[in-house]
C-alpha atoms as a PDB file:
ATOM      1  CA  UNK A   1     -11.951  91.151 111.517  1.00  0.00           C
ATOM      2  CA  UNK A   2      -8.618  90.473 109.500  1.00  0.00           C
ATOM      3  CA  UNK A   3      -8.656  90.790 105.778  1.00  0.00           C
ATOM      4  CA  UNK A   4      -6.695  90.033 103.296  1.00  0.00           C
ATOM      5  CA  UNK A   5      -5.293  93.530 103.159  1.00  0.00           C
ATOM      6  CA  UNK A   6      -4.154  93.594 106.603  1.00  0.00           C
ATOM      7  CA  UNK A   7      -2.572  89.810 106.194  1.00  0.00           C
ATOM      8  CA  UNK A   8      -0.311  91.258 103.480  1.00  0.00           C
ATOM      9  CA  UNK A   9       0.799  94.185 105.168  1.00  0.00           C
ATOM     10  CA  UNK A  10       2.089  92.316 107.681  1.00  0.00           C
ATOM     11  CA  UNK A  11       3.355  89.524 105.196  1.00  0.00           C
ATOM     12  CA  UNK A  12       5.462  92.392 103.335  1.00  0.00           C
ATOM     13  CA  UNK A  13       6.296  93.457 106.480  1.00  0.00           C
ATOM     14  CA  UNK A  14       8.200  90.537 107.936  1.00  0.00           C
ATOM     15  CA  UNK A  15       9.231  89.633 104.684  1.00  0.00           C
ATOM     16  CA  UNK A  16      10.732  92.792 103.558  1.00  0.00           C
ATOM     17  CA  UNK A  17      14.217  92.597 105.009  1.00  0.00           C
ATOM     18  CA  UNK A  18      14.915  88.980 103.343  1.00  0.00           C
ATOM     19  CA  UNK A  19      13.606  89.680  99.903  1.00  0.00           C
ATOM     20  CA  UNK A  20      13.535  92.093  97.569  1.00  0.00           C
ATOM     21  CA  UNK A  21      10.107  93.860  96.171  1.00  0.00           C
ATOM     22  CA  UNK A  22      10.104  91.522  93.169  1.00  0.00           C
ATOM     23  CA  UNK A  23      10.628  88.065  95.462  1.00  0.00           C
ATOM     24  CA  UNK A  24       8.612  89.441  98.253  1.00  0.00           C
ATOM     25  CA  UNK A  25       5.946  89.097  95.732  1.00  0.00           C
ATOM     26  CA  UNK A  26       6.677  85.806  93.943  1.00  0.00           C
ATOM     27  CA  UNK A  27       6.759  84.294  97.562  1.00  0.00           C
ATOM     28  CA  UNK A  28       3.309  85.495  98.688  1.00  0.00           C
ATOM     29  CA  UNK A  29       1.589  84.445  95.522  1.00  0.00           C
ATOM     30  CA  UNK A  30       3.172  81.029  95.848  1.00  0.00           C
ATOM     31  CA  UNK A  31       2.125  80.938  99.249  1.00  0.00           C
ATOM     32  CA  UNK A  32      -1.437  81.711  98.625  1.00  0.00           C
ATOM     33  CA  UNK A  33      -1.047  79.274  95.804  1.00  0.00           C
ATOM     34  CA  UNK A  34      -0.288  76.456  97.959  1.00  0.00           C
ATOM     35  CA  UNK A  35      -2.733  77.092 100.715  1.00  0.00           C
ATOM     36  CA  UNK A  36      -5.681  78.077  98.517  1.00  0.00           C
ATOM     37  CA  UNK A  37      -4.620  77.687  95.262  1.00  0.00           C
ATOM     38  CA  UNK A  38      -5.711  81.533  94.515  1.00  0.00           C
ATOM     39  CA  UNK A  39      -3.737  83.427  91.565  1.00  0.00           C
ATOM     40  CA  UNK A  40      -2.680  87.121  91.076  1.00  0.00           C
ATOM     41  CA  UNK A  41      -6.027  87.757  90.451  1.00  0.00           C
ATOM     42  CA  UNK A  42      -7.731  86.241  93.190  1.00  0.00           C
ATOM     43  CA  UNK A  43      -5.889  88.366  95.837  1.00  0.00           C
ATOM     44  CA  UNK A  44      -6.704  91.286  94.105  1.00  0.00           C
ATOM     45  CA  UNK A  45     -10.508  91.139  94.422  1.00  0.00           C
ATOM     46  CA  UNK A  46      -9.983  89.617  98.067  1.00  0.00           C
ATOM     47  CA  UNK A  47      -8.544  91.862  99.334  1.00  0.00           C
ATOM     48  CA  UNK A  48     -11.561  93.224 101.354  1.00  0.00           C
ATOM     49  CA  UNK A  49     -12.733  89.345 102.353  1.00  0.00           C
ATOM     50  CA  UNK A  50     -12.135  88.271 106.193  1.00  0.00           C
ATOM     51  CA  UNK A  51      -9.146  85.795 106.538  1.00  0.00           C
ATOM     52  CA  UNK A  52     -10.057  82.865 109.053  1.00  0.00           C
ATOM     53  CA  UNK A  53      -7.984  82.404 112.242  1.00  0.00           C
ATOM     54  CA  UNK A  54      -6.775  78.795 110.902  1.00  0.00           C
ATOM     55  CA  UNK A  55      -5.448  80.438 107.819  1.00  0.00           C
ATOM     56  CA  UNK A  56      -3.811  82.933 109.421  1.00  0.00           C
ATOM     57  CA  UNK A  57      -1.867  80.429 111.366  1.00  0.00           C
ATOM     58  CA  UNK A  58      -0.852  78.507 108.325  1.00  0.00           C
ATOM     59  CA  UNK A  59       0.501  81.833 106.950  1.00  0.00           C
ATOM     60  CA  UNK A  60       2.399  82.798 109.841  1.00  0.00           C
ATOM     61  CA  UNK A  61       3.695  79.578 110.140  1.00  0.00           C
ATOM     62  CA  UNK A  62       5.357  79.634 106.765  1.00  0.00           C
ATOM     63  CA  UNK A  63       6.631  83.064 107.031  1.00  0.00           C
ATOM     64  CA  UNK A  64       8.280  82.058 110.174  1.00  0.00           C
ATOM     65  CA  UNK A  65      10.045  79.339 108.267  1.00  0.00           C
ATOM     66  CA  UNK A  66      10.693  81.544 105.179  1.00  0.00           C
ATOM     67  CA  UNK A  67      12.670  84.520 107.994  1.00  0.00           C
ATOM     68  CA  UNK A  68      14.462  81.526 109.083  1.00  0.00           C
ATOM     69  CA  UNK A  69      16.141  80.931 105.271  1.00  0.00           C
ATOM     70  CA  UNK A  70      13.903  77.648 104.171  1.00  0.00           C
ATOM     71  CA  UNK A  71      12.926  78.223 100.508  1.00  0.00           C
ATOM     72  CA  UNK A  72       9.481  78.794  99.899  1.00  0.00           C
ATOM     73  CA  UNK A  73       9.850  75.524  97.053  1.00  0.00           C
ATOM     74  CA  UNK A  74      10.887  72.901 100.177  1.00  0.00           C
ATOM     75  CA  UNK A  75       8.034  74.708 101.889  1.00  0.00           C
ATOM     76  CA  UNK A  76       5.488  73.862  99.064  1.00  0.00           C
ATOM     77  CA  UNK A  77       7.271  71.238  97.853  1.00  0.00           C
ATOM     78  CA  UNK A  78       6.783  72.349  94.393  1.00  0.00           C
ATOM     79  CA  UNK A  79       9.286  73.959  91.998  1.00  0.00           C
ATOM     80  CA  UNK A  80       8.649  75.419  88.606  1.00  0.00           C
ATOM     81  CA  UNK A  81      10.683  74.675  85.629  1.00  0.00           C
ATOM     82  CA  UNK A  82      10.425  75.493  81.886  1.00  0.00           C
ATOM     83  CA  UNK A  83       6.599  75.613  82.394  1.00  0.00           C
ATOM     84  CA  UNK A  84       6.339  72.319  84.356  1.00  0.00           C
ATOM     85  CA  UNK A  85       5.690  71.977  88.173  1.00  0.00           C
ATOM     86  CA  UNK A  86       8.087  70.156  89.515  1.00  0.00           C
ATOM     87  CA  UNK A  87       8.207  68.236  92.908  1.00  0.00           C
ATOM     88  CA  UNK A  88      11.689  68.917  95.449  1.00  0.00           C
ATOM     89  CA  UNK A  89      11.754  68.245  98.693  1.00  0.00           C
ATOM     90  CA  UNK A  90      15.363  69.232 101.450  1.00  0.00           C
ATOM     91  CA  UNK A  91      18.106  66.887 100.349  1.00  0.00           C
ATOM     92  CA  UNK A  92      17.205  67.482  96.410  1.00  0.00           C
ATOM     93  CA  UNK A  93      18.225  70.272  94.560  1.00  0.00           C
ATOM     94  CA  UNK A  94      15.657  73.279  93.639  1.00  0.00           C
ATOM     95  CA  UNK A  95      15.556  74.079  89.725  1.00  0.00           C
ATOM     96  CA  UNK A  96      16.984  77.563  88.432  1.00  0.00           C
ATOM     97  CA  UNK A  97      16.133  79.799  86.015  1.00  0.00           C
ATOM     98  CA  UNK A  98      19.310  80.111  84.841  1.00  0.00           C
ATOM     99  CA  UNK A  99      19.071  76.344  84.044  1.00  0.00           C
ATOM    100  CA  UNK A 100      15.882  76.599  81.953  1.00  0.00           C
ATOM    101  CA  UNK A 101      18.354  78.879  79.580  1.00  0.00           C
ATOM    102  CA  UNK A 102      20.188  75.788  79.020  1.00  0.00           C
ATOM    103  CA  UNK A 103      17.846  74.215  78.135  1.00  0.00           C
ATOM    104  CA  UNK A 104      16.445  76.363  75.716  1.00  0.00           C
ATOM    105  CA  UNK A 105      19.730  75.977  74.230  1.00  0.00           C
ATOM    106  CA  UNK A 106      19.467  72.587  73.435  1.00  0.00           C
ATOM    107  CA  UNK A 107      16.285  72.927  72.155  1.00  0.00           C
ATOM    108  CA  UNK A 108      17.661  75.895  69.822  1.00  0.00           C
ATOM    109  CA  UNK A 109      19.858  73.527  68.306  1.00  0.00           C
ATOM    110  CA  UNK A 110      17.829  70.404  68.038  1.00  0.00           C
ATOM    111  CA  UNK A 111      14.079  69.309  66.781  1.00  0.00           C
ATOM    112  CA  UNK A 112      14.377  66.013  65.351  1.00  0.00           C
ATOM    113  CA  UNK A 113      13.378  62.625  66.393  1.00  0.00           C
ATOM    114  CA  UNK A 114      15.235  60.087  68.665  1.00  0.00           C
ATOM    115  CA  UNK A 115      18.033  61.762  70.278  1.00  0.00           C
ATOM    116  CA  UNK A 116      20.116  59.769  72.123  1.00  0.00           C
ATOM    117  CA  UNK A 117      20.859  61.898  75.585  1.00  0.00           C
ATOM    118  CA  UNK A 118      22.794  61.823  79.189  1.00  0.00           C
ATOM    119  CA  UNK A 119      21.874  64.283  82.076  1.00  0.00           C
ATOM    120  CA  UNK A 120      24.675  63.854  84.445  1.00  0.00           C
ATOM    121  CA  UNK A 121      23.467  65.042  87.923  1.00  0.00           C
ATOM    122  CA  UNK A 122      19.564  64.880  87.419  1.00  0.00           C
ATOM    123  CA  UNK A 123      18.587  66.000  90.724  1.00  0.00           C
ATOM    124  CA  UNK A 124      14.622  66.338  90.532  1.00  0.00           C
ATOM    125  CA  UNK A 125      15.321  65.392  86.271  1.00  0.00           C
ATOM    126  CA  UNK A 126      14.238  68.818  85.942  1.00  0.00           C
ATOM    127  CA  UNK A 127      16.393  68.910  82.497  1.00  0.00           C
ATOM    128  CA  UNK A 128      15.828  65.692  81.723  1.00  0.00           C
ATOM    129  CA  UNK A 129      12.356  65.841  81.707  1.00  0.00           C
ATOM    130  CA  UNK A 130      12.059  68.916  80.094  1.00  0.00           C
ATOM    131  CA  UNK A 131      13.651  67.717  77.399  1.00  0.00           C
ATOM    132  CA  UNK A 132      11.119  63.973  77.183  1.00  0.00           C
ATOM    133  CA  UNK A 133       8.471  67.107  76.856  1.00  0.00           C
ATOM    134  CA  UNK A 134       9.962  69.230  74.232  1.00  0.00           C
ATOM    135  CA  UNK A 135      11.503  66.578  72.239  1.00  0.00           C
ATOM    136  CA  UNK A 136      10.175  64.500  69.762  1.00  0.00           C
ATOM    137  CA  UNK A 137      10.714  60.905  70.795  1.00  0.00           C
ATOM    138  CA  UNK A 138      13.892  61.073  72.823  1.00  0.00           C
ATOM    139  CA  UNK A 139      15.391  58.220  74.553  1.00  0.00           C
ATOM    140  CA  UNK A 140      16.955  59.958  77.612  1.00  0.00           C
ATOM    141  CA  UNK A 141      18.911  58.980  80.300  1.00  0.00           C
ATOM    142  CA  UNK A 142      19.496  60.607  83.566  1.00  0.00           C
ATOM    143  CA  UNK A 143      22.639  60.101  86.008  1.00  0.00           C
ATOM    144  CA  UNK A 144      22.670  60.969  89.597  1.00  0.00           C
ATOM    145  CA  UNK A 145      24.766  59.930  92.824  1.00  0.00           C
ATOM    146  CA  UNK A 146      21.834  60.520  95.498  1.00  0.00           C
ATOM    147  CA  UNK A 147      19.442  57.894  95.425  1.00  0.00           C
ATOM    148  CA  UNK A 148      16.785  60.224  97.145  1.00  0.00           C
ATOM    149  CA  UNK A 149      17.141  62.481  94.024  1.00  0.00           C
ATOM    150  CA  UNK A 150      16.763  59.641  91.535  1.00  0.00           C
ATOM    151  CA  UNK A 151      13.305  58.784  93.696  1.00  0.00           C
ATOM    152  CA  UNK A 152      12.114  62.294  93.397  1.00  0.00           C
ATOM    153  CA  UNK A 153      13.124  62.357  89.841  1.00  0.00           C
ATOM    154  CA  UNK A 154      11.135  59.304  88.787  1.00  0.00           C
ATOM    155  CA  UNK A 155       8.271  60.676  90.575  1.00  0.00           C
ATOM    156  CA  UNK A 156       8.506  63.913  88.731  1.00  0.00           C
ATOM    157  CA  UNK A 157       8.607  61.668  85.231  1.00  0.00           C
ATOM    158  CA  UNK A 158       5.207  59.568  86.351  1.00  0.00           C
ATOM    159  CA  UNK A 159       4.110  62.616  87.179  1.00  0.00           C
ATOM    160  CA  UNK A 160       4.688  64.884  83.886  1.00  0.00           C
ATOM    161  CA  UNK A 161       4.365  61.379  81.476  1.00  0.00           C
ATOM    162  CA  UNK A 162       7.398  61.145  80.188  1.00  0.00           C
ATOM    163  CA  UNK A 163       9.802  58.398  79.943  1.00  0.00           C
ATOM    164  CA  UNK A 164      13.001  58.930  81.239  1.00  0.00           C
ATOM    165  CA  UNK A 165      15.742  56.010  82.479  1.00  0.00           C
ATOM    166  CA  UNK A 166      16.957  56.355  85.838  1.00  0.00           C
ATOM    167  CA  UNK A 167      20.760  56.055  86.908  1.00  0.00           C
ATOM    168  CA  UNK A 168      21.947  55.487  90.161  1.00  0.00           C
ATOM    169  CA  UNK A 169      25.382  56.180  90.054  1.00  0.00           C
ATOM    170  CA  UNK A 170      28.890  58.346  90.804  1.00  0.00           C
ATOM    171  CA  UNK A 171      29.714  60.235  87.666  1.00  0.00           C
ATOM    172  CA  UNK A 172      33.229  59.140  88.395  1.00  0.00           C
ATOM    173  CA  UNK A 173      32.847  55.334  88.635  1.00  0.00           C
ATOM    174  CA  UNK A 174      29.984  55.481  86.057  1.00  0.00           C
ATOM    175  CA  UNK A 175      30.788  54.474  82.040  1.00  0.00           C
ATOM    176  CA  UNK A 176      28.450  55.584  78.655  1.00  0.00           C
ATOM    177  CA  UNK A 177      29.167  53.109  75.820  1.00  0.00           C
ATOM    178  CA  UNK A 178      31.313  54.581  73.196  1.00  0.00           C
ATOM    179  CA  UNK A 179      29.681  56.748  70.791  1.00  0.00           C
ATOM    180  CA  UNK A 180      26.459  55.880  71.739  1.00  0.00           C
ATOM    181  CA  UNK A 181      24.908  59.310  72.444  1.00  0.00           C
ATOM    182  CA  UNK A 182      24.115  62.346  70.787  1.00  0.00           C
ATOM    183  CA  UNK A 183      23.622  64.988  73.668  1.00  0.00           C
ATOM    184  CA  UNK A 184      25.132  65.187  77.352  1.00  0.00           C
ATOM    185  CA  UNK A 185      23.831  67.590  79.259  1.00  0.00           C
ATOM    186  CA  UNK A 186      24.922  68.490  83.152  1.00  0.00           C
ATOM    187  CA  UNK A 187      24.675  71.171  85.394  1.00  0.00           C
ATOM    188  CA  UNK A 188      27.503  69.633  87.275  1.00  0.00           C
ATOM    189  CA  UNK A 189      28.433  71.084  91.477  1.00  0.00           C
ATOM    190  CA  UNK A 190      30.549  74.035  90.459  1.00  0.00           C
ATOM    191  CA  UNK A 191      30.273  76.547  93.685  1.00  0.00           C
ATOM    192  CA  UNK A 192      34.185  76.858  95.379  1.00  0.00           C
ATOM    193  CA  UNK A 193      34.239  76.918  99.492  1.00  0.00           C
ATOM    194  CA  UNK A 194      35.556  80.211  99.535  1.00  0.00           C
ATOM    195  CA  UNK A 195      32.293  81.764  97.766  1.00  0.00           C
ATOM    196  CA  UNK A 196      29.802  80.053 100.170  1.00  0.00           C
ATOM    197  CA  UNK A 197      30.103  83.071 103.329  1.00  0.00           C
ATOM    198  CA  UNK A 198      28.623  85.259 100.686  1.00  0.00           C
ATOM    199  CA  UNK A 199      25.882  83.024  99.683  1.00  0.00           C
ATOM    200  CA  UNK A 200      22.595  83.278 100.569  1.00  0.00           C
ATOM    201  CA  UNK A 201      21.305  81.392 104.117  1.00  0.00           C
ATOM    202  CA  UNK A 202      18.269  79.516 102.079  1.00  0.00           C
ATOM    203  CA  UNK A 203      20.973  78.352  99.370  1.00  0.00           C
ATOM    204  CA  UNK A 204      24.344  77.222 101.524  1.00  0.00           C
ATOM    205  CA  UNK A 205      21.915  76.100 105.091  1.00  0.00           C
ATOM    206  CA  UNK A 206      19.118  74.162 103.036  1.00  0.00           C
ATOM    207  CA  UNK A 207      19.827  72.857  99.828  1.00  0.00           C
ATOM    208  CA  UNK A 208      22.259  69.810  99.550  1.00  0.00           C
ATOM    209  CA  UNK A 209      26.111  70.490  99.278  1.00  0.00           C
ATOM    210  CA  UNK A 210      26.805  67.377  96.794  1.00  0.00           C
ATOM    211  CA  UNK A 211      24.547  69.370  94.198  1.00  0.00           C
ATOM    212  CA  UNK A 212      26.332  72.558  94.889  1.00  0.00           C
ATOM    213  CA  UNK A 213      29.971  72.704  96.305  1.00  0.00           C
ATOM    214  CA  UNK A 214      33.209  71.558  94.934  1.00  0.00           C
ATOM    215  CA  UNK A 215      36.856  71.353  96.417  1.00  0.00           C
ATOM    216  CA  UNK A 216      39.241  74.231  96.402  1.00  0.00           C
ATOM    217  CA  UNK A 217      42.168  72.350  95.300  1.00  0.00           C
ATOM    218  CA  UNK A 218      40.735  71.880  91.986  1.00  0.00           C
ATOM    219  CA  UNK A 219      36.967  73.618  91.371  1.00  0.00           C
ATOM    220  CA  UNK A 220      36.753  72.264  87.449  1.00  0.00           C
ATOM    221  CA  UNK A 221      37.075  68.959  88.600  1.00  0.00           C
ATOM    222  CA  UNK A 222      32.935  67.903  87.882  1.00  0.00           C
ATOM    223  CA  UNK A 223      34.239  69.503  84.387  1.00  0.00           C
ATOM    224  CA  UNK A 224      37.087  67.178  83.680  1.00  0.00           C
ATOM    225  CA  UNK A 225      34.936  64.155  84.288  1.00  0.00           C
ATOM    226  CA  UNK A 226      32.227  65.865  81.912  1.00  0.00           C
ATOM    227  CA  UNK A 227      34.757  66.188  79.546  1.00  0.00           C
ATOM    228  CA  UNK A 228      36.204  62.288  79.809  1.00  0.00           C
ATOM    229  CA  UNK A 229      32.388  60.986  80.077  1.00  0.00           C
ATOM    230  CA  UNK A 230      31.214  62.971  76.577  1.00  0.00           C
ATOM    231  CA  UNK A 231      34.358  62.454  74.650  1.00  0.00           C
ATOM    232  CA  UNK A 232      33.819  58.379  75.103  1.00  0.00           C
ATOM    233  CA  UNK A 233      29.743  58.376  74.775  1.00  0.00           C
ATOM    234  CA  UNK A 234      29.105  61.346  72.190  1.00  0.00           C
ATOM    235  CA  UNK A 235      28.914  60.353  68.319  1.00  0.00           C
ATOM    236  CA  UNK A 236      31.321  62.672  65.812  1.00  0.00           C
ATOM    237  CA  UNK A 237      29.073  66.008  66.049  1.00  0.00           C
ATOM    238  CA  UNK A 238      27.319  65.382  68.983  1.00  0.00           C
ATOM    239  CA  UNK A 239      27.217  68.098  71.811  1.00  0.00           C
ATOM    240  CA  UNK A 240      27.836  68.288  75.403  1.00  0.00           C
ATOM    241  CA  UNK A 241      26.102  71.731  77.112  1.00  0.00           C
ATOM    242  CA  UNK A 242      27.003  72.105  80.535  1.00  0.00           C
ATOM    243  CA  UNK A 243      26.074  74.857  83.340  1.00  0.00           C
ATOM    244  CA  UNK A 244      29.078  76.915  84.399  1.00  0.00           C
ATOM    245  CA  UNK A 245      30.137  78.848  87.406  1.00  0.00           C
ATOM    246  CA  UNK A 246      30.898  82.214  85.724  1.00  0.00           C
ATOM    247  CA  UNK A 247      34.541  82.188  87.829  1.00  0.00           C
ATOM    248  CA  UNK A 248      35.559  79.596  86.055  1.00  0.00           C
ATOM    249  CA  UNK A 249      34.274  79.519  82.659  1.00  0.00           C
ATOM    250  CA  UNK A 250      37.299  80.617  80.627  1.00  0.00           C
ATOM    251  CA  UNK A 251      39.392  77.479  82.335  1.00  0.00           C
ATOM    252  CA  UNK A 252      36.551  75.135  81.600  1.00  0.00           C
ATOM    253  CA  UNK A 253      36.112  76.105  78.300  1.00  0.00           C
ATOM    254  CA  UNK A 254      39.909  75.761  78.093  1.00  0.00           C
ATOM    255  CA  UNK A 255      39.353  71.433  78.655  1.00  0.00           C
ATOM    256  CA  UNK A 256      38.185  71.127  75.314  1.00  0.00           C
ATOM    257  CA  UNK A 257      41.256  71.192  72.787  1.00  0.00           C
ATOM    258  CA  UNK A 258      41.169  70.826  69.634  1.00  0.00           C
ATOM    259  CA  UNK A 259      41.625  67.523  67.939  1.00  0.00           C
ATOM    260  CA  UNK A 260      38.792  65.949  69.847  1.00  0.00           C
ATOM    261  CA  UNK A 261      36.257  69.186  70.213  1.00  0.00           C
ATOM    262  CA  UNK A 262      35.294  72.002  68.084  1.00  0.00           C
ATOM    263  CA  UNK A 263      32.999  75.503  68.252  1.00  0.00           C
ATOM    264  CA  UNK A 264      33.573  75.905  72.060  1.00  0.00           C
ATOM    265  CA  UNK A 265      30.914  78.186  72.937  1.00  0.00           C
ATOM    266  CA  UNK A 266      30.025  80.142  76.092  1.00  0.00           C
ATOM    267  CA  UNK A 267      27.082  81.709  76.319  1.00  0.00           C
ATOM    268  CA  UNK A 268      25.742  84.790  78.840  1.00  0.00           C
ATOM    269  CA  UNK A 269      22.268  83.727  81.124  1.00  0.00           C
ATOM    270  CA  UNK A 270      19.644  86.734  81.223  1.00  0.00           C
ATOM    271  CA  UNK A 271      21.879  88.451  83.900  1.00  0.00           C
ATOM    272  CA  UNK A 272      24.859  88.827  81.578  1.00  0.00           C
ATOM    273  CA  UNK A 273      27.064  86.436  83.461  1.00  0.00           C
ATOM    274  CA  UNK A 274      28.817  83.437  81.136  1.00  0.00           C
ATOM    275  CA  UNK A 275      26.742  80.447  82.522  1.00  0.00           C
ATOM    276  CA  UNK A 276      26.880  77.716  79.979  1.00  0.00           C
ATOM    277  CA  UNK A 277      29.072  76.162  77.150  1.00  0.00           C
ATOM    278  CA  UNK A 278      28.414  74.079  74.565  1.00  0.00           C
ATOM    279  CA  UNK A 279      31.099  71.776  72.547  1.00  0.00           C
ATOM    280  CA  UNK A 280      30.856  69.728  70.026  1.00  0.00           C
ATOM    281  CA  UNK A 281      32.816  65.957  69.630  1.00  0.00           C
ATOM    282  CA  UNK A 282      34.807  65.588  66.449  1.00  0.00           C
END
């Protein structure tokens, strides 16, 4: 007989040289999530209950997957994000913690009614629809090149029931009216080609390279078009918040001169690294 016990020692086992204690962890709940929708606690008093043979193969079979670098989320096909589950699936972005902190920025600054707002690079609308949740009565509109992202995204909007417009589009070639929004928000491809070796496999192998990479001739380029799209579209005192690469916040920040912006802000994530900026249109 094979119980629980034994099917997480050997879990942790296999698992222990690709994730840390903490990760190791998160993964096996999620997986027992998925297959059997059990929670922290539910494992606990299992632990002495007999696994079945076909459940055992469905484990193995996602651990196999997981040594080879997929992420547990295009495994699942679930994500979770500012409280909300999320679907991704390969070829659409996975939602970061890091990008729930912007997030709560915005919703530091703002509570009141019909905001006007731009997500520029959507991927599963994870921001955007975080925001049609948290907001009263916002009239949001969400930009991304990758039609297959735009299709998840609207799926994750049914899903949640929030109303979000959908933008299929190039941030370059795309134009807001003038002054006709009061937030843009991106978290705009920022990663240089020289810092992908040191990336992780599950990140630079899996996940799609228009969401993450940049050129090396000029890595604040995603930045500059932010910076052309908001000053156009954003009303005197509106905001744009953007995502940062840490590398490169100091010349980002350095776009926004005065006589168009003012208050340039960066602002550390929960790991102490400068991962977001906020400006605000004169």
């Amino acid at each position: 007989m094979v119980t629980l016990r034994d099917t997480l020692i050997n879990m942790r086992r296999r698992l222990d040289p690709f994730f840390d204690r903490r990760e190791r962890e998160a993964v096996i709940l999620l997986i027992f999530s998925y297959l059997k929708q059990w929670s922290r606690v539910d494992l606990i008093i299992n632990e002495d209950k007999e696994i079945s043979d076909y459940t055992q193969q469905q484990i193995s079979s996602i651990v196999d997957r997981l040594v080879l670098g997929e992420p547990i989320q295009y495994i699942t096909g679930e994500a979770r994000f500012h409280g909300l589950d999320f679907h991704v699936e390969p070829g659409v972005l996975i939602p970061r913690p890091e990008t729930e902190e912007l997030v709560d920025w915005i919703l530091e600054d703002y509570d009141s009614p019909d905001l006007r707002i731009l997500d520029v690079g959507t991927g599963s609308g994870c921001i955007a629809i975080a925001l049609a949740r948290a907001l009263p009565f916002p009239q949001i509109s969400a930009l991304d090149i990758s039609q297959q992202a735009i299709c998840v995204a609207r799926r994750n909007a049914e899903a949640l029931g929030v109303k979000v417009s959908f933008i299929g589009s190039d941030m370059y070639s795309w134009k807001a009216a003038r002054a006709s929004l009061d937030i843009v928000v991106s978290n705009p491809p920022y990663i240089a080609p020289d810092e992908i070796p040191e990336m992780e496999v599950r990140v630079k192998e899996y996940e799609p390279g228009v969401a993450l990479f940049v050129g090396q001739d000029d890595p604040i380029k995603p930045y500059r078009r932010l910076e052309d799209i908001a000053g156009e579209a954003l009303v005197s005192g509106g905001r744009l918040y953007m995502e940062l690469n840490p590398r490169f916040a100091a010349e980002v920040a350095a776009l926004f001169t005065p006589g168009r912006w003012s208050d340039v802000e960066i602002r550390r994530d929960s790991y102490g690294k400068e991962r977001m900026l906020r400006v605000t249109r004169l």
